[in-house]
C-alpha atoms as a PDB file:
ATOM      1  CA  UNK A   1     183.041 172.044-104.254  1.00  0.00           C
ATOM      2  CA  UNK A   2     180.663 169.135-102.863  1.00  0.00           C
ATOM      3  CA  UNK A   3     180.160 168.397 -99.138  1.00  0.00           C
ATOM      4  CA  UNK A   4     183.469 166.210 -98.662  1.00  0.00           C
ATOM      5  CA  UNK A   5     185.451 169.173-100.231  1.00  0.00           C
ATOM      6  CA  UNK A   6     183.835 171.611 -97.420  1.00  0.00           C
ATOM      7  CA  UNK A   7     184.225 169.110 -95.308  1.00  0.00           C
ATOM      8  CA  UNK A   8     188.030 169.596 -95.326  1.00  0.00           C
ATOM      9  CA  UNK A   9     188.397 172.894 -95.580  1.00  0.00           C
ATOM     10  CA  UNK A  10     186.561 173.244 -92.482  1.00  0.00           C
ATOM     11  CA  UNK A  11     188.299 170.715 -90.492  1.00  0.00           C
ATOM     12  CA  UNK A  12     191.877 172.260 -91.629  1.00  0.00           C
ATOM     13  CA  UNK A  13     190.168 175.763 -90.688  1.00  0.00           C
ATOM     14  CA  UNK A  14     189.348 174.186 -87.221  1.00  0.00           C
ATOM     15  CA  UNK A  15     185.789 175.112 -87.291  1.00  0.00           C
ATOM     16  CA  UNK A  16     183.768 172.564 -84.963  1.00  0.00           C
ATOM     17  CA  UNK A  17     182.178 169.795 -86.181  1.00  0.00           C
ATOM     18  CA  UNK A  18     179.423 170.660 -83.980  1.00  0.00           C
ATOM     19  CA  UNK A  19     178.760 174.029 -85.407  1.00  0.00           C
ATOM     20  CA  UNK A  20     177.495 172.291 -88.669  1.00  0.00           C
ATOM     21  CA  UNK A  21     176.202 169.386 -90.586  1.00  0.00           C
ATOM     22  CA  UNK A  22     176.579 168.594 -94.268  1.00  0.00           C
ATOM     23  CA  UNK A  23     174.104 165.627 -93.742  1.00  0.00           C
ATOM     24  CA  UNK A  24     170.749 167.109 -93.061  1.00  0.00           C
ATOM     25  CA  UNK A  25     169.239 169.422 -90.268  1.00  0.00           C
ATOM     26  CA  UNK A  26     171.893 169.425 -86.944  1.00  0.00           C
ATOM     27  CA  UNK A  27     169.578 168.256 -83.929  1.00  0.00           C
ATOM     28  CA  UNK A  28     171.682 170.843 -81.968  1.00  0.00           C
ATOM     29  CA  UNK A  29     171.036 174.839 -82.614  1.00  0.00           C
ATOM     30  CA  UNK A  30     173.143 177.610 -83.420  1.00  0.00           C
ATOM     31  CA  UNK A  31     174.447 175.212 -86.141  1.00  0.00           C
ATOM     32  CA  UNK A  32     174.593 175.753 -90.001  1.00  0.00           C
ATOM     33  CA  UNK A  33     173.058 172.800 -92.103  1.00  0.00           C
ATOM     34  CA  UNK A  34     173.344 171.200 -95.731  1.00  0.00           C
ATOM     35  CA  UNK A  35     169.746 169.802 -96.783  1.00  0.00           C
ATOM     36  CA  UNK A  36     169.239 167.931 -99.941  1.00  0.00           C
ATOM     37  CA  UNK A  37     165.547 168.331-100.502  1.00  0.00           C
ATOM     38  CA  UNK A  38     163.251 168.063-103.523  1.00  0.00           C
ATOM     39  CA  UNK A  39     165.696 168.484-106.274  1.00  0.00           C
ATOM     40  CA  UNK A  40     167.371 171.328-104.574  1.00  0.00           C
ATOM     41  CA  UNK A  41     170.299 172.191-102.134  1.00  0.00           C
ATOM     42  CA  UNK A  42     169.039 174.387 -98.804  1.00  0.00           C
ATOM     43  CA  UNK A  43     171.368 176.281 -95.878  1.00  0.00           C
ATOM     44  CA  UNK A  44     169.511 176.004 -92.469  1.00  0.00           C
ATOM     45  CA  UNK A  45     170.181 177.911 -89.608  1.00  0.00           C
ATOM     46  CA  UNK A  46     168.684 176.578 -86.520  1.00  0.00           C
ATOM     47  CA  UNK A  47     168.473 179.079 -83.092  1.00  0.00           C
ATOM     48  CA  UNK A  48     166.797 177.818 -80.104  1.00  0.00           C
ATOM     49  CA  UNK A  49     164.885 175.198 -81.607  1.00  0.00           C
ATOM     50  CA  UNK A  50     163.977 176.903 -84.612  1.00  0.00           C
ATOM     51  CA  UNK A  51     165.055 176.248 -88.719  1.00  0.00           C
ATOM     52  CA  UNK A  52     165.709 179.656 -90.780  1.00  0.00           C
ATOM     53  CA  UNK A  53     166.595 179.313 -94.255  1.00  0.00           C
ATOM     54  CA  UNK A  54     169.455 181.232 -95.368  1.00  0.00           C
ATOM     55  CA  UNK A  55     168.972 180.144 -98.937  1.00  0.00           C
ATOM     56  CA  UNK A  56     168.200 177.677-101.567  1.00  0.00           C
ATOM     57  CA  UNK A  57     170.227 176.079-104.685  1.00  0.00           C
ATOM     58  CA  UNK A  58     169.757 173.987-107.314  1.00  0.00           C
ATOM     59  CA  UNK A  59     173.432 172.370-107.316  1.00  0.00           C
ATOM     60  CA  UNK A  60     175.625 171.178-104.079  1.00  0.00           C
ATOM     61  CA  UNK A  61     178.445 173.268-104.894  1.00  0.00           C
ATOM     62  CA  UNK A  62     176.537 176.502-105.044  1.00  0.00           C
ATOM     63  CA  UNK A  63     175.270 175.049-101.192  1.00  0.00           C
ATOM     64  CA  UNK A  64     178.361 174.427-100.381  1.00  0.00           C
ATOM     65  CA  UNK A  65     179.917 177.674-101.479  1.00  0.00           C
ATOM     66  CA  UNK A  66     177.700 179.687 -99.218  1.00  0.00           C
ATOM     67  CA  UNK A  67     178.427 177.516 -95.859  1.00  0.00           C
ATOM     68  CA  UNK A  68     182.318 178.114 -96.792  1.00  0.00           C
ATOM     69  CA  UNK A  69     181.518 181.845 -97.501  1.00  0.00           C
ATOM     70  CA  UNK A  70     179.269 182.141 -94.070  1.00  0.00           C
ATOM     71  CA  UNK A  71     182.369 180.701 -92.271  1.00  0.00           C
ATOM     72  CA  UNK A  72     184.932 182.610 -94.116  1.00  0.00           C
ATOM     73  CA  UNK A  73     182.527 186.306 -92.783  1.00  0.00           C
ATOM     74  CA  UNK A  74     182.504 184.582 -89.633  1.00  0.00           C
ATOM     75  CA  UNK A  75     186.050 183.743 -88.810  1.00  0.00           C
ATOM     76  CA  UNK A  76     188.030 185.051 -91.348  1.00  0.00           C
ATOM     77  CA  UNK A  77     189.681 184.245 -94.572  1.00  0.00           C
ATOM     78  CA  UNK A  78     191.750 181.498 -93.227  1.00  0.00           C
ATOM     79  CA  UNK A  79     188.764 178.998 -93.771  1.00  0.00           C
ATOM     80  CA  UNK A  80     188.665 179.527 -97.199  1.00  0.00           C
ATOM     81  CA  UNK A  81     190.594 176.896 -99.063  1.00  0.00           C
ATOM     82  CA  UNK A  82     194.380 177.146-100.126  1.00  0.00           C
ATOM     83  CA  UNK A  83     195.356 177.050-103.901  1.00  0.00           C
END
């Protein structure tokens, strides 16, 4: 799965776009993030201002795979894709 892929599945979940961003750290908080950063794929969580990291990867789909399974725990199966 790459970022266009989660993309998708996200939108046809309904999750708002403004609860995420596969493009970098989210300026807002209480949003999940997709940073490409020194040869390695990181999951941010940012609360009032602040960046945790919720973990690290060396590919995008292993990223991406963790923001669909964080959804998926938060709002139920119906986020994860259809095959």
């Amino acid at each position: 799965m790459n970022r266009e892929e989660l993309r998708k599945a996200l939108v046809n979940a309904g999750i708002k776009s403004g609860m995420y961003s596969l493009d970098g750290p989210s300026p807002e908080s209480e949003t999940i993030s997709l940073v490409p950063e020194a040869g390695e794929w990181r999951v941010l969580y940012k609360e009032r201002g602040e960046f945790s990291q919720l973990g690290s990867f060396p590919t995008e789909g292993e990223a991406c795979e963790m923001i669909l399974k964080l959804f998926s725990d938060m709002f139920g199966s119906n986020v994860l894709p259809r095959t």
